[in-house]
PDB file of N, CA and C in Angstrom:
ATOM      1  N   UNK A   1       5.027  -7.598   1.141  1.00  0.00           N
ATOM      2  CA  UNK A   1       6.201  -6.788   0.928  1.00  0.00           C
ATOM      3  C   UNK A   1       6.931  -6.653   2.252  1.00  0.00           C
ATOM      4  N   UNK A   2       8.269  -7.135   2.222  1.00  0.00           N
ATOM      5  CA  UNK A   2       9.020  -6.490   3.182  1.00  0.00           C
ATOM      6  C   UNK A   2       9.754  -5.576   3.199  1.00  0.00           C
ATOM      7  N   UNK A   3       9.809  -4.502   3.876  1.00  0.00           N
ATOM      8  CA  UNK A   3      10.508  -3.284   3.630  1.00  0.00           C
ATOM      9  C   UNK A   3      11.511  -2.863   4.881  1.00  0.00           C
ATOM     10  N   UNK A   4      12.753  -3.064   4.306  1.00  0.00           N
ATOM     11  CA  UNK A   4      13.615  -3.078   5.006  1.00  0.00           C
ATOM     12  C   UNK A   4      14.251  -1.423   5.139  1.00  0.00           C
ATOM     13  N   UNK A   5      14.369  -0.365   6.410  1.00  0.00           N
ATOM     14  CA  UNK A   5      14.503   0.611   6.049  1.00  0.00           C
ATOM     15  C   UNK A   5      16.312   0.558   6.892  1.00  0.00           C
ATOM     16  N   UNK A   6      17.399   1.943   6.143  1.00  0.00           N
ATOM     17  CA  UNK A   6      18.770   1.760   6.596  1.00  0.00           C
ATOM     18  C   UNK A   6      18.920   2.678   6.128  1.00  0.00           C
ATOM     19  N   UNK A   7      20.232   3.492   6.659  1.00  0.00           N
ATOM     20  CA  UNK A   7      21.234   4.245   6.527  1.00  0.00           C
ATOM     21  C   UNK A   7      21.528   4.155   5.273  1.00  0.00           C
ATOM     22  N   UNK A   8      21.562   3.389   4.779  1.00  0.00           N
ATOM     23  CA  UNK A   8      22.639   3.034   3.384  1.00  0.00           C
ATOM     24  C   UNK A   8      22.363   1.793   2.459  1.00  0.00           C
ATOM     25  N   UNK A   9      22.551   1.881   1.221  1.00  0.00           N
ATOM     26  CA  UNK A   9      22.778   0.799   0.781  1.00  0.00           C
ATOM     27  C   UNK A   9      23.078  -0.345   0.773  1.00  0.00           C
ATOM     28  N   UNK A  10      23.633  -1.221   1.551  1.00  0.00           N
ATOM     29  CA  UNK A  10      24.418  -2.565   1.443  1.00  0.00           C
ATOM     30  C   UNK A  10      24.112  -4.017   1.307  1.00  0.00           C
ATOM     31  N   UNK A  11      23.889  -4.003   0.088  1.00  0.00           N
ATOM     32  CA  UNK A  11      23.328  -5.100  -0.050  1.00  0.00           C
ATOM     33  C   UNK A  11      23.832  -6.586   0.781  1.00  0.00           C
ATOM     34  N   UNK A  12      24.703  -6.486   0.526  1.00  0.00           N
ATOM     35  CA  UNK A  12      25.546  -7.540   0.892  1.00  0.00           C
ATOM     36  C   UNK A  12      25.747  -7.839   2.633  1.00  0.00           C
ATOM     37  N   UNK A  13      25.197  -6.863   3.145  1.00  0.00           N
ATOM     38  CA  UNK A  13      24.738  -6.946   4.807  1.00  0.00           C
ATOM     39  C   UNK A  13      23.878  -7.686   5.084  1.00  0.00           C
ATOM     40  N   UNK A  14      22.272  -7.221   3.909  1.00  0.00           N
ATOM     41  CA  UNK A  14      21.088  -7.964   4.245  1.00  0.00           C
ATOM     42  C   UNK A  14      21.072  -9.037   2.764  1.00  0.00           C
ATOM     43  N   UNK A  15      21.995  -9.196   2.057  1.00  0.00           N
ATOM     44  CA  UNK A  15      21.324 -10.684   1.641  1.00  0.00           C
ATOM     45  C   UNK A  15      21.371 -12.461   2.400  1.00  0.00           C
ATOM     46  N   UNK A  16      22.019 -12.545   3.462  1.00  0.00           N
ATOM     47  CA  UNK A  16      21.545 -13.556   4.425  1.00  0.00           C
ATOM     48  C   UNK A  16      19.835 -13.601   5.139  1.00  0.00           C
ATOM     49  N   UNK A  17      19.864 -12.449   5.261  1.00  0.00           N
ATOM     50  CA  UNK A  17      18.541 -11.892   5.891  1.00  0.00           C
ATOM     51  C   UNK A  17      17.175 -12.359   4.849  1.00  0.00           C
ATOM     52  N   UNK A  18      17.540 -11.786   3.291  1.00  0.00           N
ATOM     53  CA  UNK A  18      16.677 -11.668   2.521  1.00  0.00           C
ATOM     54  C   UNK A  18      16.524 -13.023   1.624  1.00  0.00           C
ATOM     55  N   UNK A  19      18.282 -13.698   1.812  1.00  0.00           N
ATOM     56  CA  UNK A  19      18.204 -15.137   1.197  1.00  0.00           C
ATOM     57  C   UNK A  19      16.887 -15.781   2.200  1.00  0.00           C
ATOM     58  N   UNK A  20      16.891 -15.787   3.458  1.00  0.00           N
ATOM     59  CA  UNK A  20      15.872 -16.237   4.274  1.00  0.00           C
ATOM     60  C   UNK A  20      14.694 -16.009   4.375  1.00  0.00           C
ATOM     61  N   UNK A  21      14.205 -14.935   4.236  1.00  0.00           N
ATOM     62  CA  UNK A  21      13.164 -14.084   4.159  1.00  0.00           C
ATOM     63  C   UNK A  21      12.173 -14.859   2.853  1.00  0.00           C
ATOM     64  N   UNK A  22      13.298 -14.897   1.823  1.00  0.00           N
ATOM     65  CA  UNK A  22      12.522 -15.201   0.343  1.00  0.00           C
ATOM     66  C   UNK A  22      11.971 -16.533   0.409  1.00  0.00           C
ATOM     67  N   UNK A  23      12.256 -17.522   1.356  1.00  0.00           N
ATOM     68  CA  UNK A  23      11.677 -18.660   1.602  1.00  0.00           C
ATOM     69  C   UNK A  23      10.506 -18.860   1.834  1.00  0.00           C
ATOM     70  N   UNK A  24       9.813 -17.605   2.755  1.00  0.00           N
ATOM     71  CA  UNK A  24       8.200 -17.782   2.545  1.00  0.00           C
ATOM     72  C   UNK A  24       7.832 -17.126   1.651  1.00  0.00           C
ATOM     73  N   UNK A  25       6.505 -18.845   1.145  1.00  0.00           N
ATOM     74  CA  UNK A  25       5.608 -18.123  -0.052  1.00  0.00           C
ATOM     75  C   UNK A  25       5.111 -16.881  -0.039  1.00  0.00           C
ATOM     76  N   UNK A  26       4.785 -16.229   1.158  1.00  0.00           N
ATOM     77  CA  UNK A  26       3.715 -14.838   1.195  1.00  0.00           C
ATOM     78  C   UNK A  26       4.422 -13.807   1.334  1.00  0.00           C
ATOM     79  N   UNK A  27       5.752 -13.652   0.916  1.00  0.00           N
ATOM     80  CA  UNK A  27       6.738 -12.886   0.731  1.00  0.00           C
ATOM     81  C   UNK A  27       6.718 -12.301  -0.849  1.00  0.00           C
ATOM     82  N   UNK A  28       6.565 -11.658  -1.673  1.00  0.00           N
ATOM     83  CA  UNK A  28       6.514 -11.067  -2.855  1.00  0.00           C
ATOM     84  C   UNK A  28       7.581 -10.326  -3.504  1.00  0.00           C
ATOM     85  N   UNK A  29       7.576  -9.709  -2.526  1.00  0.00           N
ATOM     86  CA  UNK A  29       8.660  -8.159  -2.548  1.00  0.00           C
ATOM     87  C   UNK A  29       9.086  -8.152  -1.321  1.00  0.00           C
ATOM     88  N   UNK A  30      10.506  -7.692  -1.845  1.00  0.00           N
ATOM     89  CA  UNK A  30      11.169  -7.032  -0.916  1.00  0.00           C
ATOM     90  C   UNK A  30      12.453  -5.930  -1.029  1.00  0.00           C
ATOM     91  N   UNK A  31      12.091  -4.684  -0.409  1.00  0.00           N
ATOM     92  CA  UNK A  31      12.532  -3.716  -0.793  1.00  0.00           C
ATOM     93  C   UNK A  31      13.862  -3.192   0.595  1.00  0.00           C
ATOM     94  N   UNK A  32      15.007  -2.004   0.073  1.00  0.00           N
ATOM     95  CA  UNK A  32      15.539  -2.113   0.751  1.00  0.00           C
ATOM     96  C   UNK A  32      15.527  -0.249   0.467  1.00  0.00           C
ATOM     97  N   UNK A  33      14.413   0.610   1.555  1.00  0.00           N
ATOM     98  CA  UNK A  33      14.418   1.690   1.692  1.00  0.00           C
ATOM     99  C   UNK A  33      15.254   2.405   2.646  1.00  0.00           C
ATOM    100  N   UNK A  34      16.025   3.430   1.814  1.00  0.00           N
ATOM    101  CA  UNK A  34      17.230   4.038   2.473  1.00  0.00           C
ATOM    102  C   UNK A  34      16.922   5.591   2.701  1.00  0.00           C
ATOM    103  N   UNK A  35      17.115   6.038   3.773  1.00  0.00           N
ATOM    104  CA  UNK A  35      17.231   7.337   4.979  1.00  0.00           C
ATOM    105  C   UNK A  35      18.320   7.496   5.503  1.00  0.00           C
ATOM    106  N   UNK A  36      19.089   8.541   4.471  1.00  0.00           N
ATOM    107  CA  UNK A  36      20.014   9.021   5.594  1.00  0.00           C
ATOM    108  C   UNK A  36      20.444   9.875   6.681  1.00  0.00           C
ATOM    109  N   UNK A  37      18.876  10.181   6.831  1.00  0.00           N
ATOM    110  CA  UNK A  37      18.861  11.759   7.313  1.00  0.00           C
ATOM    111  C   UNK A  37      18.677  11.340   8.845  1.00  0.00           C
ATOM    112  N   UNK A  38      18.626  12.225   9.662  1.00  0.00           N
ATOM    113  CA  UNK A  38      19.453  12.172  10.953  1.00  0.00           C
ATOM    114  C   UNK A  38      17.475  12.059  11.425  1.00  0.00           C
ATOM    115  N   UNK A  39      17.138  11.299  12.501  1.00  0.00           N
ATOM    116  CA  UNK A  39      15.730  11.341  13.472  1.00  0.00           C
ATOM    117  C   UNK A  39      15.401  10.032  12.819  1.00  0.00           C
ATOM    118  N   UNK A  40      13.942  10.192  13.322  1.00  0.00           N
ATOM    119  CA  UNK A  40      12.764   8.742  13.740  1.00  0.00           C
ATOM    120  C   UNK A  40      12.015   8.238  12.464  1.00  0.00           C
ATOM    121  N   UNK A  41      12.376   8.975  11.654  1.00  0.00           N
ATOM    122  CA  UNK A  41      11.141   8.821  10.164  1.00  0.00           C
ATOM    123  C   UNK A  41      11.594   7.431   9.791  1.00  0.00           C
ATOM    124  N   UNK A  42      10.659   6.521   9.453  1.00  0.00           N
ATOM    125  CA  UNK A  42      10.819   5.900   8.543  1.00  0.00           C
ATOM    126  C   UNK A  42      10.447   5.663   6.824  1.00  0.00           C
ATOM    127  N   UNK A  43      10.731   6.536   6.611  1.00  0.00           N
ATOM    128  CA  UNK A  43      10.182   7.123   5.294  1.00  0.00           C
ATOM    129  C   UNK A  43      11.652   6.888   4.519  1.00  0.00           C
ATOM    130  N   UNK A  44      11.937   6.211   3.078  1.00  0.00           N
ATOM    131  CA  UNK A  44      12.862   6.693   2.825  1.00  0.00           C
ATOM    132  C   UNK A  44      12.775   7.286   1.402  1.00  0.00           C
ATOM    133  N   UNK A  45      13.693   7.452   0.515  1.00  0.00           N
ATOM    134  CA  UNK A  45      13.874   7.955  -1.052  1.00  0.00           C
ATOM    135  C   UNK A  45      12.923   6.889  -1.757  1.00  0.00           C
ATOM    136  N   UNK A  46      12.016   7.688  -2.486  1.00  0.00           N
ATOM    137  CA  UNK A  46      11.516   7.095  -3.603  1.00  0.00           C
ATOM    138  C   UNK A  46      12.195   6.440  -4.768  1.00  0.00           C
ATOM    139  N   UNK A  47      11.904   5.492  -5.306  1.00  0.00           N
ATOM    140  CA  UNK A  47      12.182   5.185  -6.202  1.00  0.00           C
ATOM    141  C   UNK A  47      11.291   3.800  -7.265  1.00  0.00           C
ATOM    142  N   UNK A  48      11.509   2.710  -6.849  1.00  0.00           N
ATOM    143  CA  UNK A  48      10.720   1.992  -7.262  1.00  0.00           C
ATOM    144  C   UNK A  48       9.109   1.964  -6.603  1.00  0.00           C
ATOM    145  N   UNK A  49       8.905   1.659  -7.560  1.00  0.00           N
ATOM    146  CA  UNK A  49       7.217   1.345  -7.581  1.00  0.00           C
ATOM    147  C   UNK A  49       6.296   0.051  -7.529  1.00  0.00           C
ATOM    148  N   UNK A  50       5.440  -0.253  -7.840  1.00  0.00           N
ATOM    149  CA  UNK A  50       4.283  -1.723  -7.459  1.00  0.00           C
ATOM    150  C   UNK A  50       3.349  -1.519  -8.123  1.00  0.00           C
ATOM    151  N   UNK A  51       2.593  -2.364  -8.744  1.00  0.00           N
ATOM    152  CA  UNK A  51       1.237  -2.382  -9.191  1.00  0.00           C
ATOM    153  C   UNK A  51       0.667  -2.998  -8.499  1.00  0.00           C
ATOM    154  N   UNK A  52      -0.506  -2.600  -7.747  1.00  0.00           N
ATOM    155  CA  UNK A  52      -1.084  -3.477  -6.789  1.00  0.00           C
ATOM    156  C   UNK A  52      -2.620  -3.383  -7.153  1.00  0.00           C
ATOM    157  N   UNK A  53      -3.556  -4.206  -7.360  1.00  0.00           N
ATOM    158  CA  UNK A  53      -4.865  -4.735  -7.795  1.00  0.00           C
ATOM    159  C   UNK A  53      -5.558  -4.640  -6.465  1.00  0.00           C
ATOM    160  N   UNK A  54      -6.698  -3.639  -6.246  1.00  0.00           N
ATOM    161  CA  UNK A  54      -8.033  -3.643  -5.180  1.00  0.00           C
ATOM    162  C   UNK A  54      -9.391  -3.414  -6.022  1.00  0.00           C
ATOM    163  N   UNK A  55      -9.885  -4.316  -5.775  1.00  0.00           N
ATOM    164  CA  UNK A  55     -11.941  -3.888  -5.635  1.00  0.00           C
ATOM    165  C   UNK A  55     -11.669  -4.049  -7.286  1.00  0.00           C
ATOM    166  N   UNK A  56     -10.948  -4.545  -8.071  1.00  0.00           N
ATOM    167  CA  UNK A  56     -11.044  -4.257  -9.724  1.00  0.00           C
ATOM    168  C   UNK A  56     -10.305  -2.740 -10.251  1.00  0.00           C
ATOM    169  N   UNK A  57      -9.894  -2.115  -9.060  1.00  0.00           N
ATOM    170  CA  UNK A  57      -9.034  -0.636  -9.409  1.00  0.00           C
ATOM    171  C   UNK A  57      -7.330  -1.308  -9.397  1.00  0.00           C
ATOM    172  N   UNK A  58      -6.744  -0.667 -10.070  1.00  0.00           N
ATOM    173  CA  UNK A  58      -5.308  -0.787 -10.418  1.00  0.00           C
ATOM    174  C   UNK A  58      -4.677   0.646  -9.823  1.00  0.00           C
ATOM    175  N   UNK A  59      -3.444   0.266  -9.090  1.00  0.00           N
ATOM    176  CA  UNK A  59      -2.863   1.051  -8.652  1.00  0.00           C
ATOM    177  C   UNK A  59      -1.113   1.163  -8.277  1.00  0.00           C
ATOM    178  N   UNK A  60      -0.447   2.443  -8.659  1.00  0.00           N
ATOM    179  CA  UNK A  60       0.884   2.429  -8.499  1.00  0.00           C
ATOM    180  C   UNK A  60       1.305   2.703  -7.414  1.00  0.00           C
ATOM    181  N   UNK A  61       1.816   2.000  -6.764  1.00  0.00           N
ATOM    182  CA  UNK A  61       2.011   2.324  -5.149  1.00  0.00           C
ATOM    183  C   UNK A  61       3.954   2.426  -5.044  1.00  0.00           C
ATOM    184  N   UNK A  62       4.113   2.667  -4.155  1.00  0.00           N
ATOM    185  CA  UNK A  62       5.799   2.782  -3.585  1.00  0.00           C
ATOM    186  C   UNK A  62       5.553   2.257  -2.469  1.00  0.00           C
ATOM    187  N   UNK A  63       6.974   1.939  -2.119  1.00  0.00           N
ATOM    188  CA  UNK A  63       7.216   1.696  -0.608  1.00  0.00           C
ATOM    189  C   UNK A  63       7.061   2.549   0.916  1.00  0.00           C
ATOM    190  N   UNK A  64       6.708   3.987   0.472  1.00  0.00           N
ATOM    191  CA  UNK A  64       6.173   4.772   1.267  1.00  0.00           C
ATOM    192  C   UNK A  64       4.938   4.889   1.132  1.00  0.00           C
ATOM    193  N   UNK A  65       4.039   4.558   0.341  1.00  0.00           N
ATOM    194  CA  UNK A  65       2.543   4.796   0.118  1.00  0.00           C
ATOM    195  C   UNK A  65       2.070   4.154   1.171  1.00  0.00           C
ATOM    196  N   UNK A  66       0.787   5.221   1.586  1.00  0.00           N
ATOM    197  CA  UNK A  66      -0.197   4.954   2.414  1.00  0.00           C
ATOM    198  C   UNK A  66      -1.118   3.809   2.008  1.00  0.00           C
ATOM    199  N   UNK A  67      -1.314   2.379   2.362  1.00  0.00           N
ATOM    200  CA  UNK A  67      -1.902   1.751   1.207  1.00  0.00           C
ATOM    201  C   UNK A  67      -2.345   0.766   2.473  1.00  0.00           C
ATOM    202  N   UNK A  68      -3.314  -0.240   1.744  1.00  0.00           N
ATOM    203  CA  UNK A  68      -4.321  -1.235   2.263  1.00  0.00           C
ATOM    204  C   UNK A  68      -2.870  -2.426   2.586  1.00  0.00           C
ATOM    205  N   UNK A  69      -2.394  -2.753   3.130  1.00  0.00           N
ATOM    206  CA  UNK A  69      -1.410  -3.757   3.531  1.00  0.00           C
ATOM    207  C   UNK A  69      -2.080  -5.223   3.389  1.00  0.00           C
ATOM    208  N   UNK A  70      -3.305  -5.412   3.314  1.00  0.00           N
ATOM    209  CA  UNK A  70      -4.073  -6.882   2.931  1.00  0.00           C
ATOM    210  C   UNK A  70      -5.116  -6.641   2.052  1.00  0.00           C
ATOM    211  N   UNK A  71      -4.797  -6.938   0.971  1.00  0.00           N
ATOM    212  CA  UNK A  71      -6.265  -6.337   0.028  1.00  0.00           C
ATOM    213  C   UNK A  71      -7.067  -7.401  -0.081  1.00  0.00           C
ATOM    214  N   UNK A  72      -6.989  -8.401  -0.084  1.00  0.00           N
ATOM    215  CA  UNK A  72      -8.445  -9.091   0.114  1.00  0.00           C
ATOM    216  C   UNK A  72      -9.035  -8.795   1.391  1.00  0.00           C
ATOM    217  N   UNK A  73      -8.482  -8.636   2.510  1.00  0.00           N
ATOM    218  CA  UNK A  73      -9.265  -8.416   3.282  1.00  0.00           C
ATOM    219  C   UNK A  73      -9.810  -7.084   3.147  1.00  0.00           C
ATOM    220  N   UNK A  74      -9.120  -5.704   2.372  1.00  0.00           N
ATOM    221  CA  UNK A  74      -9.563  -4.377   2.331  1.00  0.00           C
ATOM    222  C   UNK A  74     -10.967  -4.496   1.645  1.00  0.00           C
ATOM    223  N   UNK A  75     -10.339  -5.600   0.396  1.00  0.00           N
ATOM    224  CA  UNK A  75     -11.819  -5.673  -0.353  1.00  0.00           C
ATOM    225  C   UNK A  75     -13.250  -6.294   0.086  1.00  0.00           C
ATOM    226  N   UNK A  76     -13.154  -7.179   1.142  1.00  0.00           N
ATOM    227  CA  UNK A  76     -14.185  -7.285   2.162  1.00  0.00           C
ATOM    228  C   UNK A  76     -14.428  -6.051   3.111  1.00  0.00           C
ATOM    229  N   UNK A  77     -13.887  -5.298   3.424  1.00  0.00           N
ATOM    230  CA  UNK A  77     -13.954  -3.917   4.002  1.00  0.00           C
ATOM    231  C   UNK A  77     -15.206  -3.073   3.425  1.00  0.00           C
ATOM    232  N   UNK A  78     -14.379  -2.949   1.883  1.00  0.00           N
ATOM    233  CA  UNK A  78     -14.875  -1.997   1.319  1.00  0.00           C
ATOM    234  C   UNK A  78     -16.340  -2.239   0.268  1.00  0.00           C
ATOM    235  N   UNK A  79     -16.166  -3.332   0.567  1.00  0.00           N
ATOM    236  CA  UNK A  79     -17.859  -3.832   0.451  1.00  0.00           C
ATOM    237  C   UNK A  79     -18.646  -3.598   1.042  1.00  0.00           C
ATOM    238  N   UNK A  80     -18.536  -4.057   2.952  1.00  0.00           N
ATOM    239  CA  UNK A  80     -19.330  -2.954   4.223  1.00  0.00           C
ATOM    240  C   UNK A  80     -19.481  -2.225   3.849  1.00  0.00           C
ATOM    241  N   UNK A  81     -18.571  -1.292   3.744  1.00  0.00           N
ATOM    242  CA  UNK A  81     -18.408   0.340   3.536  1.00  0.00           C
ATOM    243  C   UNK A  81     -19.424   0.369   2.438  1.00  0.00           C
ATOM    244  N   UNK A  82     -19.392   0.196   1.495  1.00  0.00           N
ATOM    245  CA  UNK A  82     -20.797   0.652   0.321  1.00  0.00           C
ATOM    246  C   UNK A  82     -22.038   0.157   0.704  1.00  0.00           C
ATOM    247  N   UNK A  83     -21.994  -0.965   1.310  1.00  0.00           N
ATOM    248  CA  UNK A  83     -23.271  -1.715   1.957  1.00  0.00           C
ATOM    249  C   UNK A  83     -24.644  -0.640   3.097  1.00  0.00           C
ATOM    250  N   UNK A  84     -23.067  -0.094   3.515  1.00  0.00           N
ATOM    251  CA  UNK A  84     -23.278   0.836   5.066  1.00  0.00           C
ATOM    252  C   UNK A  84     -23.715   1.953   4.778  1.00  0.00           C
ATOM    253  N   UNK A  85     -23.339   2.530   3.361  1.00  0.00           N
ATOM    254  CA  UNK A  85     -23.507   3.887   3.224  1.00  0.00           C
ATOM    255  C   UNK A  85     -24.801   4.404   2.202  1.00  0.00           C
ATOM    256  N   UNK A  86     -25.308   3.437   1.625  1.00  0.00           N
ATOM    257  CA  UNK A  86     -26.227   3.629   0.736  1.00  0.00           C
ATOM    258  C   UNK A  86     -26.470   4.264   0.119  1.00  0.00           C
ATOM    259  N   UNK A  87     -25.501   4.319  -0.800  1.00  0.00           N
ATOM    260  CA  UNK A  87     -25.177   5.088  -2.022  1.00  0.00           C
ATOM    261  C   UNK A  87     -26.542   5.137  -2.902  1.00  0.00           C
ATOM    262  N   UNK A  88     -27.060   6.269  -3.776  1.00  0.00           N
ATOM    263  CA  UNK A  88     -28.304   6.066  -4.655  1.00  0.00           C
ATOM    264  C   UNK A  88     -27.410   5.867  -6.011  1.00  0.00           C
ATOM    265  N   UNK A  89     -28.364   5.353  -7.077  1.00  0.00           N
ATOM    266  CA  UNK A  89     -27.565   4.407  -7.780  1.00  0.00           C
ATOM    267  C   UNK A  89     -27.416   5.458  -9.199  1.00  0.00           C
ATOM    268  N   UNK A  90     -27.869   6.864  -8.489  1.00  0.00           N
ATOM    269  CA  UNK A  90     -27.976   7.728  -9.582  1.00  0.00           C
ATOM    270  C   UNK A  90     -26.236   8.739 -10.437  1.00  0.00           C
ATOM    271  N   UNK A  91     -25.972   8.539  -9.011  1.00  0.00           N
ATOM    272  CA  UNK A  91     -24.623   9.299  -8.472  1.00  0.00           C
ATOM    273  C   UNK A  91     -24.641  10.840  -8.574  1.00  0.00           C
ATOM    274  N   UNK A  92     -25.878  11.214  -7.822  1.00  0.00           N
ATOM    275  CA  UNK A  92     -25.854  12.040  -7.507  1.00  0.00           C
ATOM    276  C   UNK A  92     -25.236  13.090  -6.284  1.00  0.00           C
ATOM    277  N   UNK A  93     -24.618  12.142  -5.477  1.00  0.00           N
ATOM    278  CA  UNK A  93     -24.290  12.202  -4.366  1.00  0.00           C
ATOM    279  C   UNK A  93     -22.593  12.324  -4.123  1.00  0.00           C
ATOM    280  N   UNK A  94     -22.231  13.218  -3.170  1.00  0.00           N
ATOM    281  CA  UNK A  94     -20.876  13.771  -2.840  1.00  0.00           C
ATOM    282  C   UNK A  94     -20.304  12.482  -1.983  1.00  0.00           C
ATOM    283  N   UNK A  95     -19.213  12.616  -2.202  1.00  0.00           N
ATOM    284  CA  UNK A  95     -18.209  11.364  -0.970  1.00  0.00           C
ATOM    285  C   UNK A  95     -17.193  12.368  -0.676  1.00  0.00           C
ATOM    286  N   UNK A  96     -16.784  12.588   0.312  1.00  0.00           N
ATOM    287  CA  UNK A  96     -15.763  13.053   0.971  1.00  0.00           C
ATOM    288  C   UNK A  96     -14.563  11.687   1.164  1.00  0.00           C
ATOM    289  N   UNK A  97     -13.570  11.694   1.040  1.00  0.00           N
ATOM    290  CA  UNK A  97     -12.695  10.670   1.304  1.00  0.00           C
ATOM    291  C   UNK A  97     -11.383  11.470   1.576  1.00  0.00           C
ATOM    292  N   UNK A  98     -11.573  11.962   3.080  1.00  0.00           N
ATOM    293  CA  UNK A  98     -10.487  12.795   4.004  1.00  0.00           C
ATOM    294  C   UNK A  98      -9.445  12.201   4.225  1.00  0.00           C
ATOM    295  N   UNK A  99      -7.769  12.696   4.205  1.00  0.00           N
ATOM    296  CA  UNK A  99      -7.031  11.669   4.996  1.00  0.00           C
ATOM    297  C   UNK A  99      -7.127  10.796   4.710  1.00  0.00           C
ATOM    298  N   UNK A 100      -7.136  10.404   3.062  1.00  0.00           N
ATOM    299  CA  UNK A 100      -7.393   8.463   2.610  1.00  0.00           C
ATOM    300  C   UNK A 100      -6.257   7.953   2.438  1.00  0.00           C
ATOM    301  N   UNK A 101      -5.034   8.350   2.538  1.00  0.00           N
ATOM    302  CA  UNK A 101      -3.887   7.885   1.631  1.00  0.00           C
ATOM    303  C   UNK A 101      -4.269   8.110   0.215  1.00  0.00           C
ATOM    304  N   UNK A 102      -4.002   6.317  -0.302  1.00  0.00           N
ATOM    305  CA  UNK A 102      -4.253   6.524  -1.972  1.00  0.00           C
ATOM    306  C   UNK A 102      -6.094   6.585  -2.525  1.00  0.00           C
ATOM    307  N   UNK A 103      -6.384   6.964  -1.215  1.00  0.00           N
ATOM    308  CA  UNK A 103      -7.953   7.251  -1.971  1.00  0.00           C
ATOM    309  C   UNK A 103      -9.049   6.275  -2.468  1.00  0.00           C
ATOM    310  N   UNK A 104      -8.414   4.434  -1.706  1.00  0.00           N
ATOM    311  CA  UNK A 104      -8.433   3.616  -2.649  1.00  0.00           C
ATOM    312  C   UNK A 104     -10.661   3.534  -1.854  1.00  0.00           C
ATOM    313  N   UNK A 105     -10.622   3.808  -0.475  1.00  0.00           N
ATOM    314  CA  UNK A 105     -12.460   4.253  -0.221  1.00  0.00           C
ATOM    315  C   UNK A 105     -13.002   4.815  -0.728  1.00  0.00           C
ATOM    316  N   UNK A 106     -12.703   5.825  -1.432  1.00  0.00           N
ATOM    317  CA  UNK A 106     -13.346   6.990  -2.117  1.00  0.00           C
ATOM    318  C   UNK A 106     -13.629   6.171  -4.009  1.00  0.00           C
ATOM    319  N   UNK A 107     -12.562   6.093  -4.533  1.00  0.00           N
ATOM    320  CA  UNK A 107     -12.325   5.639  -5.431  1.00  0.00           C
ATOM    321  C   UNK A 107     -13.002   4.390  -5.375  1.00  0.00           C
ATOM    322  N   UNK A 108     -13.307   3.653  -4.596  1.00  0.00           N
ATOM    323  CA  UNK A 108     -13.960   2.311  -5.090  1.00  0.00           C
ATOM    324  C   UNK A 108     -15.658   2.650  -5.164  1.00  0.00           C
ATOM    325  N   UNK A 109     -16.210   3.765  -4.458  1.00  0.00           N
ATOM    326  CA  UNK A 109     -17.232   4.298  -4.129  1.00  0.00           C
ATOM    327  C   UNK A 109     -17.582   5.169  -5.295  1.00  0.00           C
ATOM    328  N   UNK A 110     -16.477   5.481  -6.074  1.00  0.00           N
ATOM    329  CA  UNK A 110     -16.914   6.112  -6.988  1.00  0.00           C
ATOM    330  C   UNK A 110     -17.483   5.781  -8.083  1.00  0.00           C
ATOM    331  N   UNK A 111     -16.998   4.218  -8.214  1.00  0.00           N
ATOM    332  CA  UNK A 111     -17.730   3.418  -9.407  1.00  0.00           C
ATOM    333  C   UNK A 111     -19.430   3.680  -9.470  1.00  0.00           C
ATOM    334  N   UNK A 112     -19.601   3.792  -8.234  1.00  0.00           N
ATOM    335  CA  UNK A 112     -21.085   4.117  -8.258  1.00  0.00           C
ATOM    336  C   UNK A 112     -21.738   5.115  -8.532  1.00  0.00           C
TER     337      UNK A 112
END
């Protein structure tokens, strides 16, 4: 996903940009998030959304979501991570998943 953040709308500014852009295969999406508010945020208005596939969990993400930016590699991650933590297979056991964004550590841990 590329996420282009601006002042404003204009399409017609960045479609040279995005005609180019769309040329690489590993390009998917590309979004054009708008802030008009005055400082440093790059955060802009919600609106569209994504379905994005980790670990066998399905998830609705936006262009502001806190999210795994490479999920195959997250999903090698988050394999360690269960490997590491030795979960009992009873599920008896608490997970804390602090500060996760979309929760997607906690949630894959929970299958167990």
């Amino acid at each position: 996903m590329v996420n282009f953040f601006a002042s404003s709308y204009e399409s017609e500014l960045l479609k040279p940009l995005v005609d180019r852009i769309s040329s690489f295969p590993e390009v998917v999406s590309i979004v054009n998030n708008v802030n008009a508010s005055i400082g440093n945020t790059s955060v802009g208005v919600e609106g569209l959304h994504f379905v994005e596939m980790l670990g066998g969990l399905t998830f609705q993400i936006s262009a502001n979501s806190f999210f795994q930016t490479n999920t195959q590699h997250a999903e090698v991650l988050y394999e360690l991570i269960e490997d590491c933590v030795g979960l009992k297979d009873d599920g008896s056991e608490i997970v804390l998943d602090l500060f996760c964004g979309t929760g997607t550590i906690g949630l894959t841990l929970a299958r167990r």
